[in-house]
PDB file of N, CA and C in Angstrom:
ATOM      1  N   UNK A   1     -29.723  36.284  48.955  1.00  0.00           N
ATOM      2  CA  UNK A   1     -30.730  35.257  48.821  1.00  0.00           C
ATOM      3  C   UNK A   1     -31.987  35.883  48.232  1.00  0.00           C
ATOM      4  N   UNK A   2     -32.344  35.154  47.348  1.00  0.00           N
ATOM      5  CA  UNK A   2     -33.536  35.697  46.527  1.00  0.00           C
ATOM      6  C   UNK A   2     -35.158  35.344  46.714  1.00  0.00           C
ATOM      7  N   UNK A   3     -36.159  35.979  47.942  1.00  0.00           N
ATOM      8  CA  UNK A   3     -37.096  35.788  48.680  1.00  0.00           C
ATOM      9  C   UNK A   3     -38.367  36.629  47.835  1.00  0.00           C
ATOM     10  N   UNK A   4     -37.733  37.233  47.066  1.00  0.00           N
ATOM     11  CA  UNK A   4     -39.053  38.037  46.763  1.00  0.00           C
ATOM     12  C   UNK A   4     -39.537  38.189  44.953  1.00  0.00           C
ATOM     13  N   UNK A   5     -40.404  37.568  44.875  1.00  0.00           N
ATOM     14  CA  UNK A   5     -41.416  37.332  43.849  1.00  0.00           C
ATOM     15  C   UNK A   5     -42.162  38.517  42.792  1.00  0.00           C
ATOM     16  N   UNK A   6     -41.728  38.619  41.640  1.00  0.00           N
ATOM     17  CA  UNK A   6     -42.347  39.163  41.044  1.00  0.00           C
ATOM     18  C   UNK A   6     -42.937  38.981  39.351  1.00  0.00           C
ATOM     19  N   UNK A   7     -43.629  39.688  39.322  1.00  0.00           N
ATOM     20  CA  UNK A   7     -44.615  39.098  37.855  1.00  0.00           C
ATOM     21  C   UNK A   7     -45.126  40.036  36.995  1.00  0.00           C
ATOM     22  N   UNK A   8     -45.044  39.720  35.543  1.00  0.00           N
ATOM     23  CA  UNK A   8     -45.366  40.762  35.018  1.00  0.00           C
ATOM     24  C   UNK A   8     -46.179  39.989  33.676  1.00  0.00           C
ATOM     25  N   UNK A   9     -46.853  41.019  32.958  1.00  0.00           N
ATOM     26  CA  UNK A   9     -47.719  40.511  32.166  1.00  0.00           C
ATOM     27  C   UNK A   9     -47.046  40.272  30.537  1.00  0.00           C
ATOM     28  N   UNK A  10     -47.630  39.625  30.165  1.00  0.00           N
ATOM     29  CA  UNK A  10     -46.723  39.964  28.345  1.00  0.00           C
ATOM     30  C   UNK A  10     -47.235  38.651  27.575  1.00  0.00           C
ATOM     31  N   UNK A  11     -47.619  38.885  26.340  1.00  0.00           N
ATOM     32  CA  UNK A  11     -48.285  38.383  25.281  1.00  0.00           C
ATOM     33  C   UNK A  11     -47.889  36.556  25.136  1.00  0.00           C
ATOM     34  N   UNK A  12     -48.499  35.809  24.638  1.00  0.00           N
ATOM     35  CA  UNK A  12     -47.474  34.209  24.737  1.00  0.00           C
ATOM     36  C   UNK A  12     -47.249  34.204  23.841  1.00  0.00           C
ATOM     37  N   UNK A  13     -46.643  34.879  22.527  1.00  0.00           N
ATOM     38  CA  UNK A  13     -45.050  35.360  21.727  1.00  0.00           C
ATOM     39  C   UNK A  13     -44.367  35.963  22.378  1.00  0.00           C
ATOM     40  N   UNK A  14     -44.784  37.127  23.341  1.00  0.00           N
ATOM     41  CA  UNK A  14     -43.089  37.617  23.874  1.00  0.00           C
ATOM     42  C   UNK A  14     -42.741  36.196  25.141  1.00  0.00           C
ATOM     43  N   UNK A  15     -43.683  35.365  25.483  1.00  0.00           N
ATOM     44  CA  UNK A  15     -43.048  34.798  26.578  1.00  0.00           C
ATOM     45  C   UNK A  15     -42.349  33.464  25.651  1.00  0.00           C
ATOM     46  N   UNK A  16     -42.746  33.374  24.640  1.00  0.00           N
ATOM     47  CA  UNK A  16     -41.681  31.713  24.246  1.00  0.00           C
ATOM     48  C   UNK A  16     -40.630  32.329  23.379  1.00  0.00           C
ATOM     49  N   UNK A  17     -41.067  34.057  23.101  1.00  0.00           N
ATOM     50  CA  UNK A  17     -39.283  34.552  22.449  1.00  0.00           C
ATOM     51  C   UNK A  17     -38.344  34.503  23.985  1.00  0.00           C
ATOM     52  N   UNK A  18     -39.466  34.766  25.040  1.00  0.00           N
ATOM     53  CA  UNK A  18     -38.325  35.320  26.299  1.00  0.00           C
ATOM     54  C   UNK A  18     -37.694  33.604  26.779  1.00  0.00           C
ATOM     55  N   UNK A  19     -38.291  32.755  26.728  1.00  0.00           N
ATOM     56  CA  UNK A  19     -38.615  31.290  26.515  1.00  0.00           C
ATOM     57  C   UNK A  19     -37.305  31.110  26.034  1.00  0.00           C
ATOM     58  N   UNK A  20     -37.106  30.927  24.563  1.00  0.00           N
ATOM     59  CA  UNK A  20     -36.098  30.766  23.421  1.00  0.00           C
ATOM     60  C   UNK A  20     -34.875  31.458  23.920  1.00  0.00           C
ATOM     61  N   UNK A  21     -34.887  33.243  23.841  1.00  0.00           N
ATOM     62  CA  UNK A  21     -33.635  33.966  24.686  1.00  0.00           C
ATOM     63  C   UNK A  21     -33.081  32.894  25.411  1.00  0.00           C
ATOM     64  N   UNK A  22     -33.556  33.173  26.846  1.00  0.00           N
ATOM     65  CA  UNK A  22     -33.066  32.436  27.964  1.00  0.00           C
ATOM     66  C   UNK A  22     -32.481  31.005  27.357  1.00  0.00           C
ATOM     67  N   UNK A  23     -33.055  30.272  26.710  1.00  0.00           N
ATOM     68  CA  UNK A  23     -32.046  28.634  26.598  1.00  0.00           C
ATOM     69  C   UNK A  23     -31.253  29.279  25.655  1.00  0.00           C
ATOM     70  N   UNK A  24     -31.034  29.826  24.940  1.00  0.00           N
ATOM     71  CA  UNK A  24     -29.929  29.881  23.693  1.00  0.00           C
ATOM     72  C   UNK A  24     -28.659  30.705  24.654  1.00  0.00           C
ATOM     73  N   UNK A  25     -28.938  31.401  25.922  1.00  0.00           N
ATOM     74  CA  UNK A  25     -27.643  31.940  26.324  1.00  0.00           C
ATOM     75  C   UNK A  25     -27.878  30.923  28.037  1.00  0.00           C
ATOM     76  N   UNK A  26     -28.172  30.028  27.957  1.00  0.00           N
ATOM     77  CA  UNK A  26     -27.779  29.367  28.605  1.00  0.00           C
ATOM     78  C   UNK A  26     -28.794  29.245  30.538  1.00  0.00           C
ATOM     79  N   UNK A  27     -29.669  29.852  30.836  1.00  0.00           N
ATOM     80  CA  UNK A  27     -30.277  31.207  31.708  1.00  0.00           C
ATOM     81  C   UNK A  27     -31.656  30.328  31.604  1.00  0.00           C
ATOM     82  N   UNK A  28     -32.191  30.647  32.695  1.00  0.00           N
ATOM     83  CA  UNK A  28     -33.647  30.724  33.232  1.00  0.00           C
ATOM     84  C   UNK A  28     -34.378  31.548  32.944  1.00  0.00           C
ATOM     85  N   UNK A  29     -35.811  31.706  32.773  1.00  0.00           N
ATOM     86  CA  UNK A  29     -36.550  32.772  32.229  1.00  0.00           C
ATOM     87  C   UNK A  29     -36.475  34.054  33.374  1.00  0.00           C
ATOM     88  N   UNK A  30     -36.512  33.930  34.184  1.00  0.00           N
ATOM     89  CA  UNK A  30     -36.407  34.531  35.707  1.00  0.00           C
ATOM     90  C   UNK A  30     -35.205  35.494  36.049  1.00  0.00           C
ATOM     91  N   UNK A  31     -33.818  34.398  35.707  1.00  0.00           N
ATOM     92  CA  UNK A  31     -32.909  35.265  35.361  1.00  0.00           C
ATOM     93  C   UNK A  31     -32.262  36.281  34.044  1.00  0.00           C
ATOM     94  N   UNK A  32     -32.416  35.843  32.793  1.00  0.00           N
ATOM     95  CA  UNK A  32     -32.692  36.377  32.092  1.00  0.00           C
ATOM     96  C   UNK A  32     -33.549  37.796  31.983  1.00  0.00           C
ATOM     97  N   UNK A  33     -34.280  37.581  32.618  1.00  0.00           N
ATOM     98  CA  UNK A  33     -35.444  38.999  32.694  1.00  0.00           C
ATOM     99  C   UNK A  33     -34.812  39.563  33.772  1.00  0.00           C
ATOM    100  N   UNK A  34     -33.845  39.173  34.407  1.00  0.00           N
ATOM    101  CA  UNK A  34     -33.591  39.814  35.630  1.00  0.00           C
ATOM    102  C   UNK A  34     -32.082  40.677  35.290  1.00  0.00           C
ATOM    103  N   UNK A  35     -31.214  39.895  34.249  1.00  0.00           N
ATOM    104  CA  UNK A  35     -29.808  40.606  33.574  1.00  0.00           C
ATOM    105  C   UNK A  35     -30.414  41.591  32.683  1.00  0.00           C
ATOM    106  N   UNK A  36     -31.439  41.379  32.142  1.00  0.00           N
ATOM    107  CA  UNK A  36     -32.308  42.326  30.825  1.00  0.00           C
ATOM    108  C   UNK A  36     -32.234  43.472  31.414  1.00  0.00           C
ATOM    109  N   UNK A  37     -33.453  43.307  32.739  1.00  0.00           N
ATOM    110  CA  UNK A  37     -33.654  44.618  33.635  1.00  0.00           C
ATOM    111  C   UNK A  37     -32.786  45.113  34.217  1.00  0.00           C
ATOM    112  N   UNK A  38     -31.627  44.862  34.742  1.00  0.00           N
ATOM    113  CA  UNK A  38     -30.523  45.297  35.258  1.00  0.00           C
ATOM    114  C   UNK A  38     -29.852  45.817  33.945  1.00  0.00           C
ATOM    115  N   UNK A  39     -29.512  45.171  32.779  1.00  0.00           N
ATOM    116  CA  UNK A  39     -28.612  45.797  31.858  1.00  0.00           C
ATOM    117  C   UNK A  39     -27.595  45.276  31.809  1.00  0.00           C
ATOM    118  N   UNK A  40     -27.215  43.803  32.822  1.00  0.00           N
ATOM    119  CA  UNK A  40     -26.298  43.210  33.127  1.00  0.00           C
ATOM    120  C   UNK A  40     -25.839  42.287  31.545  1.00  0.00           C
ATOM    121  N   UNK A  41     -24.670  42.421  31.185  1.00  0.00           N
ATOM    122  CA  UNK A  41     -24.150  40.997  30.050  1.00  0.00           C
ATOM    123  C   UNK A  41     -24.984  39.816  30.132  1.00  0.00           C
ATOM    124  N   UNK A  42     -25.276  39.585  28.689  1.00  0.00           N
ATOM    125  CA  UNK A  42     -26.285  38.577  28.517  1.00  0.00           C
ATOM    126  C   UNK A  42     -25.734  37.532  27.356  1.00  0.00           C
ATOM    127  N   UNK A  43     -24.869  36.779  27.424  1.00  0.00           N
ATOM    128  CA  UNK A  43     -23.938  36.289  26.313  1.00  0.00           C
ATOM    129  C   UNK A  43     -24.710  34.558  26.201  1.00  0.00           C
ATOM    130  N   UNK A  44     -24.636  34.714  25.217  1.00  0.00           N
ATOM    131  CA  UNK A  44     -25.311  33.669  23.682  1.00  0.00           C
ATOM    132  C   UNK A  44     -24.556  32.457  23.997  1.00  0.00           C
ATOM    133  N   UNK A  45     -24.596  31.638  24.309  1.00  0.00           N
ATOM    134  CA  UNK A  45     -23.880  30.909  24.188  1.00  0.00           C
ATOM    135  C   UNK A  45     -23.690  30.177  23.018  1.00  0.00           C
ATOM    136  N   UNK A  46     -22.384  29.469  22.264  1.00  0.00           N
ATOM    137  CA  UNK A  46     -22.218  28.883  21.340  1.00  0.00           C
ATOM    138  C   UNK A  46     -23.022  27.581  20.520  1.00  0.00           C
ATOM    139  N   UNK A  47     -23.252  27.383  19.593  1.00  0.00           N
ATOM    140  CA  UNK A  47     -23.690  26.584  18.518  1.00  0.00           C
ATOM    141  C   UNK A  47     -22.599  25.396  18.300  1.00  0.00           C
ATOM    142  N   UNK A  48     -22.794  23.892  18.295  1.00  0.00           N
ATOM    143  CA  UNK A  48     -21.366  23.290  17.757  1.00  0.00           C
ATOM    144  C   UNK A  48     -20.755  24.013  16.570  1.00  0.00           C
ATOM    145  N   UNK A  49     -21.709  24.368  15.724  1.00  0.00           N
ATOM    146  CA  UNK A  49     -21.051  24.624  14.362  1.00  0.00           C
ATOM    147  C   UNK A  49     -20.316  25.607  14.289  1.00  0.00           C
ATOM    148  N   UNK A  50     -20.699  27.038  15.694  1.00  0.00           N
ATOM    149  CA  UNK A  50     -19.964  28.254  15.424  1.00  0.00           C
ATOM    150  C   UNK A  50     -18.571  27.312  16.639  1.00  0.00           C
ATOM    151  N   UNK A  51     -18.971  26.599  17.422  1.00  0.00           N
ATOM    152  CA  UNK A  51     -17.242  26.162  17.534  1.00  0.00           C
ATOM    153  C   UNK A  51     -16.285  25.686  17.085  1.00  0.00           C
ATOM    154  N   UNK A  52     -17.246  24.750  15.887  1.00  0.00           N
ATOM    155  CA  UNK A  52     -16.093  24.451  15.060  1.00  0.00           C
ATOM    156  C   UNK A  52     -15.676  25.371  13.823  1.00  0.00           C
ATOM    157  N   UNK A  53     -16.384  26.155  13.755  1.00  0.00           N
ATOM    158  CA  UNK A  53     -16.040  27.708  12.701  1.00  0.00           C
ATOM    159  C   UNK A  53     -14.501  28.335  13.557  1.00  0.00           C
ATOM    160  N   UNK A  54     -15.159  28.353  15.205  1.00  0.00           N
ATOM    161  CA  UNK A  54     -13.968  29.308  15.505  1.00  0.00           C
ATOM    162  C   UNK A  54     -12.893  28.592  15.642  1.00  0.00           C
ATOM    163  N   UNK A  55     -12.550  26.999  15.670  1.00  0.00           N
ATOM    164  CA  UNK A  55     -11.555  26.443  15.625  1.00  0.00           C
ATOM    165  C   UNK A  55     -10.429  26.534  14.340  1.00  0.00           C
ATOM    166  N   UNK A  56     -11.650  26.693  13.444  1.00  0.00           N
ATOM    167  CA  UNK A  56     -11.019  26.466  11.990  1.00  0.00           C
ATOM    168  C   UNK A  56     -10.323  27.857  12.002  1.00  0.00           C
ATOM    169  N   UNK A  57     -11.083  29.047  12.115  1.00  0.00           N
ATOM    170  CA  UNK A  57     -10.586  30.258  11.710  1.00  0.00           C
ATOM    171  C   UNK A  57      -9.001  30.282  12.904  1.00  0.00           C
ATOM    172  N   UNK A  58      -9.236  29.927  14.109  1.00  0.00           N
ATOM    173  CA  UNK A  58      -7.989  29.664  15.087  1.00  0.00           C
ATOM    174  C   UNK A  58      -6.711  29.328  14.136  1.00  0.00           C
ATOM    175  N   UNK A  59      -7.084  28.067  13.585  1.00  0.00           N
ATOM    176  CA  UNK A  59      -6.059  27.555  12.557  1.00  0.00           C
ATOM    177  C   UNK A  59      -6.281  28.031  11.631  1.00  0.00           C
ATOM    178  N   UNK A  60      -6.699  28.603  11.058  1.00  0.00           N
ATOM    179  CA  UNK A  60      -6.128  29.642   9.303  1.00  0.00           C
ATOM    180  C   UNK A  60      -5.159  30.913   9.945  1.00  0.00           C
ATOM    181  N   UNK A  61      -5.595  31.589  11.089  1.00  0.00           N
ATOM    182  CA  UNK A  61      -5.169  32.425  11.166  1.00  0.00           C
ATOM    183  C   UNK A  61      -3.262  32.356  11.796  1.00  0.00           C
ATOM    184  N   UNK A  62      -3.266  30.882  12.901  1.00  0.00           N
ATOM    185  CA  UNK A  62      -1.962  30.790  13.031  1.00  0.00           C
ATOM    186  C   UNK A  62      -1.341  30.006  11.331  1.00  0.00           C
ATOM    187  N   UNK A  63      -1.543  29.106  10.956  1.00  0.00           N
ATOM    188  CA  UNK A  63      -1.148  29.302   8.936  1.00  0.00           C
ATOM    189  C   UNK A  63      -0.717  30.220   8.368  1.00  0.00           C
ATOM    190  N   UNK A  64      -1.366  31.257   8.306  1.00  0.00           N
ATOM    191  CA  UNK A  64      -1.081  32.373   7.963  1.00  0.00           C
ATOM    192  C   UNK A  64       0.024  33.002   8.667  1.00  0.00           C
ATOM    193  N   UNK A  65      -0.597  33.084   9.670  1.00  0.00           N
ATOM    194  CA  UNK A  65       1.242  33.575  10.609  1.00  0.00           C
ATOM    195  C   UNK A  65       2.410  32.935  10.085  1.00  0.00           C
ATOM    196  N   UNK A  66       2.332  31.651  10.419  1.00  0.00           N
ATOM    197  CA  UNK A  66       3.724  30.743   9.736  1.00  0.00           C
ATOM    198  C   UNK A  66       4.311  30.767   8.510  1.00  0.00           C
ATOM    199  N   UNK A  67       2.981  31.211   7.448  1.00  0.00           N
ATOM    200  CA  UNK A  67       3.460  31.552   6.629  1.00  0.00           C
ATOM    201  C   UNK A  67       4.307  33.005   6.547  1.00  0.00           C
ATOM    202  N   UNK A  68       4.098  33.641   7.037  1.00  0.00           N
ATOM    203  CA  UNK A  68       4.103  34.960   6.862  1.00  0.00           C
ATOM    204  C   UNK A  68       5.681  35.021   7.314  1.00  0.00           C
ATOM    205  N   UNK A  69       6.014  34.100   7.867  1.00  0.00           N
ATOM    206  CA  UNK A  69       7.259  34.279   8.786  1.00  0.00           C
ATOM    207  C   UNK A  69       8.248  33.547   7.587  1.00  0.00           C
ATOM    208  N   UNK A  70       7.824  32.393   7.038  1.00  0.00           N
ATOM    209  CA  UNK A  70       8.325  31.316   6.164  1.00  0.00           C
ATOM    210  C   UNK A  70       8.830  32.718   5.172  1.00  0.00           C
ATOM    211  N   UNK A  71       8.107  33.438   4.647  1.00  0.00           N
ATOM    212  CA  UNK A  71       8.307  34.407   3.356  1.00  0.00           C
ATOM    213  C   UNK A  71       8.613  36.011   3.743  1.00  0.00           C
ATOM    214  N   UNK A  72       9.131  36.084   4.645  1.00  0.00           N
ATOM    215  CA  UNK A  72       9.309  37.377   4.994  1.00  0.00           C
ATOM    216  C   UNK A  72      10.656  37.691   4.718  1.00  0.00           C
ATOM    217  N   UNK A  73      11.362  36.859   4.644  1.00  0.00           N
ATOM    218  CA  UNK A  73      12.817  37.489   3.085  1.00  0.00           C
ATOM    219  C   UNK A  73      12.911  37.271   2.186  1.00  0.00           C
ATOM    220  N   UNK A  74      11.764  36.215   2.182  1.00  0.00           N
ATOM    221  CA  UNK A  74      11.870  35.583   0.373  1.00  0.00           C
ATOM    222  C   UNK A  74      11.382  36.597  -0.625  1.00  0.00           C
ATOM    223  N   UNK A  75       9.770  36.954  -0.318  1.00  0.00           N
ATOM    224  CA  UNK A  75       8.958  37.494  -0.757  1.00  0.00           C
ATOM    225  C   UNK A  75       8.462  38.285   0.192  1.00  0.00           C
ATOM    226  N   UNK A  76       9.031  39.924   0.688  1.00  0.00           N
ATOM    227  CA  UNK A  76       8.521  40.560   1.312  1.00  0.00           C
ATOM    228  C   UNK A  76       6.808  41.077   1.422  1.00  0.00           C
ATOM    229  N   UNK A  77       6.382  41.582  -0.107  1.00  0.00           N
ATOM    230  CA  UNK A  77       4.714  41.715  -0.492  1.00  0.00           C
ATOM    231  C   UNK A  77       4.261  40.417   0.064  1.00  0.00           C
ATOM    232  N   UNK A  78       4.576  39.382  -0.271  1.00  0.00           N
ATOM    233  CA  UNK A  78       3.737  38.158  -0.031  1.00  0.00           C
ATOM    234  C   UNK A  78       3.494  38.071   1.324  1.00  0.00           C
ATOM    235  N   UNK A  79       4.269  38.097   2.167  1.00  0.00           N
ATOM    236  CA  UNK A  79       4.368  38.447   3.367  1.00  0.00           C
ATOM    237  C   UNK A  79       3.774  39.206   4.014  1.00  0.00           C
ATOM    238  N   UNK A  80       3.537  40.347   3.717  1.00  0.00           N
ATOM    239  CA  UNK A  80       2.995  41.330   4.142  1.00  0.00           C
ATOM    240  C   UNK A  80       1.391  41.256   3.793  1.00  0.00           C
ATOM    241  N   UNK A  81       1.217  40.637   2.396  1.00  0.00           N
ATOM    242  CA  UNK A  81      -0.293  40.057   2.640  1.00  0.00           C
ATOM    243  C   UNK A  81      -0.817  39.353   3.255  1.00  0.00           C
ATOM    244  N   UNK A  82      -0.056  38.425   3.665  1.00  0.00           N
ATOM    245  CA  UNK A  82      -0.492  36.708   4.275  1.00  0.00           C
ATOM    246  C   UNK A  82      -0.263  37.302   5.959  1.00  0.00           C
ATOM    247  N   UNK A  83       0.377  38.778   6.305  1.00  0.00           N
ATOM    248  CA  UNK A  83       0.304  38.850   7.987  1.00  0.00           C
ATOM    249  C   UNK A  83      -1.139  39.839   7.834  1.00  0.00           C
ATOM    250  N   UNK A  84      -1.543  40.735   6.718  1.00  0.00           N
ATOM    251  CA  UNK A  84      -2.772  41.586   6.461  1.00  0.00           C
ATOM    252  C   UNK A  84      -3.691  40.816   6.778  1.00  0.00           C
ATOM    253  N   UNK A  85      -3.955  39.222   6.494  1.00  0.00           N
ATOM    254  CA  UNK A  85      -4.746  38.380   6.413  1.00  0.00           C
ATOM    255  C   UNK A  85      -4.946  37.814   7.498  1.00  0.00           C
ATOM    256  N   UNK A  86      -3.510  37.225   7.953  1.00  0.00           N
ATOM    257  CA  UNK A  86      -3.951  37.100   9.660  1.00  0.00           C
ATOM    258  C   UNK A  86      -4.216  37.802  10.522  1.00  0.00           C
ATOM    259  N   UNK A  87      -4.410  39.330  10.576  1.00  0.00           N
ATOM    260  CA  UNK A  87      -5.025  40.118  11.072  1.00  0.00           C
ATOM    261  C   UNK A  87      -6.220  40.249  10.993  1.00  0.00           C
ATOM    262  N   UNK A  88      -6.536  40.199   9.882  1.00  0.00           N
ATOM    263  CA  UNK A  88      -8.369  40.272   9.785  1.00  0.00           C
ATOM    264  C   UNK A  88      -8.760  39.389  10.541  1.00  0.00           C
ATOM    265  N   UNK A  89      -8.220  37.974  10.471  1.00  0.00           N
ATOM    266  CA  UNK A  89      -9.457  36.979  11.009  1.00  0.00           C
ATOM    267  C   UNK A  89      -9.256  36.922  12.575  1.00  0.00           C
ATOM    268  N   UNK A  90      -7.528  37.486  12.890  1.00  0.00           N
ATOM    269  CA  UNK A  90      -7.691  37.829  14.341  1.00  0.00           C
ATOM    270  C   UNK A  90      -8.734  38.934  14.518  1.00  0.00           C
ATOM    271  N   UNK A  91      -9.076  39.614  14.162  1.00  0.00           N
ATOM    272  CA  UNK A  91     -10.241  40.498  14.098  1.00  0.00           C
ATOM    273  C   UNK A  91     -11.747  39.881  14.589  1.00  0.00           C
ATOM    274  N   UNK A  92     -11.928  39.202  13.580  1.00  0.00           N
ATOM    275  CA  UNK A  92     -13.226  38.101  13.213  1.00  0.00           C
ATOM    276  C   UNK A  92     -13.540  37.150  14.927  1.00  0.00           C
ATOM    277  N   UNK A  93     -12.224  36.358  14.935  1.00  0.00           N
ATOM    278  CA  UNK A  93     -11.837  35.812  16.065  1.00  0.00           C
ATOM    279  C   UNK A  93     -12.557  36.641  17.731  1.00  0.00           C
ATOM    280  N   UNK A  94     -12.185  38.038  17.429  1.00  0.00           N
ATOM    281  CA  UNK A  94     -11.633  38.631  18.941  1.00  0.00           C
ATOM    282  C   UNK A  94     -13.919  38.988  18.915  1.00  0.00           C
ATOM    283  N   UNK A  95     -14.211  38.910  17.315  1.00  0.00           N
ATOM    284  CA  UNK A  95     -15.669  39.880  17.593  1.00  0.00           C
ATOM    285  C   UNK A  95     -16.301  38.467  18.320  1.00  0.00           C
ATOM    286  N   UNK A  96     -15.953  36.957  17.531  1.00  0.00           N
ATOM    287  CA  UNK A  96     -16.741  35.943  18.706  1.00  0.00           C
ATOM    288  C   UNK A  96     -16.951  36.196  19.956  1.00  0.00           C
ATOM    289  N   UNK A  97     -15.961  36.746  20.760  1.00  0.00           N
ATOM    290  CA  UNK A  97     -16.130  36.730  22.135  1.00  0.00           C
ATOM    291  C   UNK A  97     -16.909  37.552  22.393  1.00  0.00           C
ATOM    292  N   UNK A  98     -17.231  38.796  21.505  1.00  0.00           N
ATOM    293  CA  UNK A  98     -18.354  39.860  22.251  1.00  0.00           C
ATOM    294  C   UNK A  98     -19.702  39.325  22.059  1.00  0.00           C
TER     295      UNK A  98
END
């Protein structure tokens, strides 16, 4: 339980950047300054637009798989590019979450 009060001084730009921080990952100014000072994970929360980015890239990257499977006796190279490809954006994909 959290009983004890503390305060610190800082310019009114660092307090409406600390302001801004805190709503864009979701957080109170209080707590926020409190994961900062600890060092604790402080994660961003999403934008509609970057969810619908990561939906899209979700689906290019299984496409690509299917393809990759569709042409993997037909056209071995082709294949082997189109799984190169779904690797990258599984890549791209896995950095959203950090």
């Amino acid at each position: 339980m959290k009983k004890e009060f503390v305060q610190f001084r800082c310019s009114v730009y660092e307090k409406k950047l600390l302001r801004v921080k805190a709503r864009k990952s979701g957080l109170s100014i209080s707590e926020y300054c409190r994961r900062a000072a600890f060092e604790d994970r402080i994660v961003e929360r999403m934008t509609d637009e970057q969810i619908e980015a990561y939906k899209l890239l979700v689906k290019y990257q299984r496409n690509f798989k299917l393809i990759t499977n569709m042409f993997r006796k037909r056209n071995p190279k082709l294949a082997e590019e189109t799984a190169q490809l779904a690797k990258e954006i599984r890549q791209h994909l896995l950095n959203f979450r950090k």
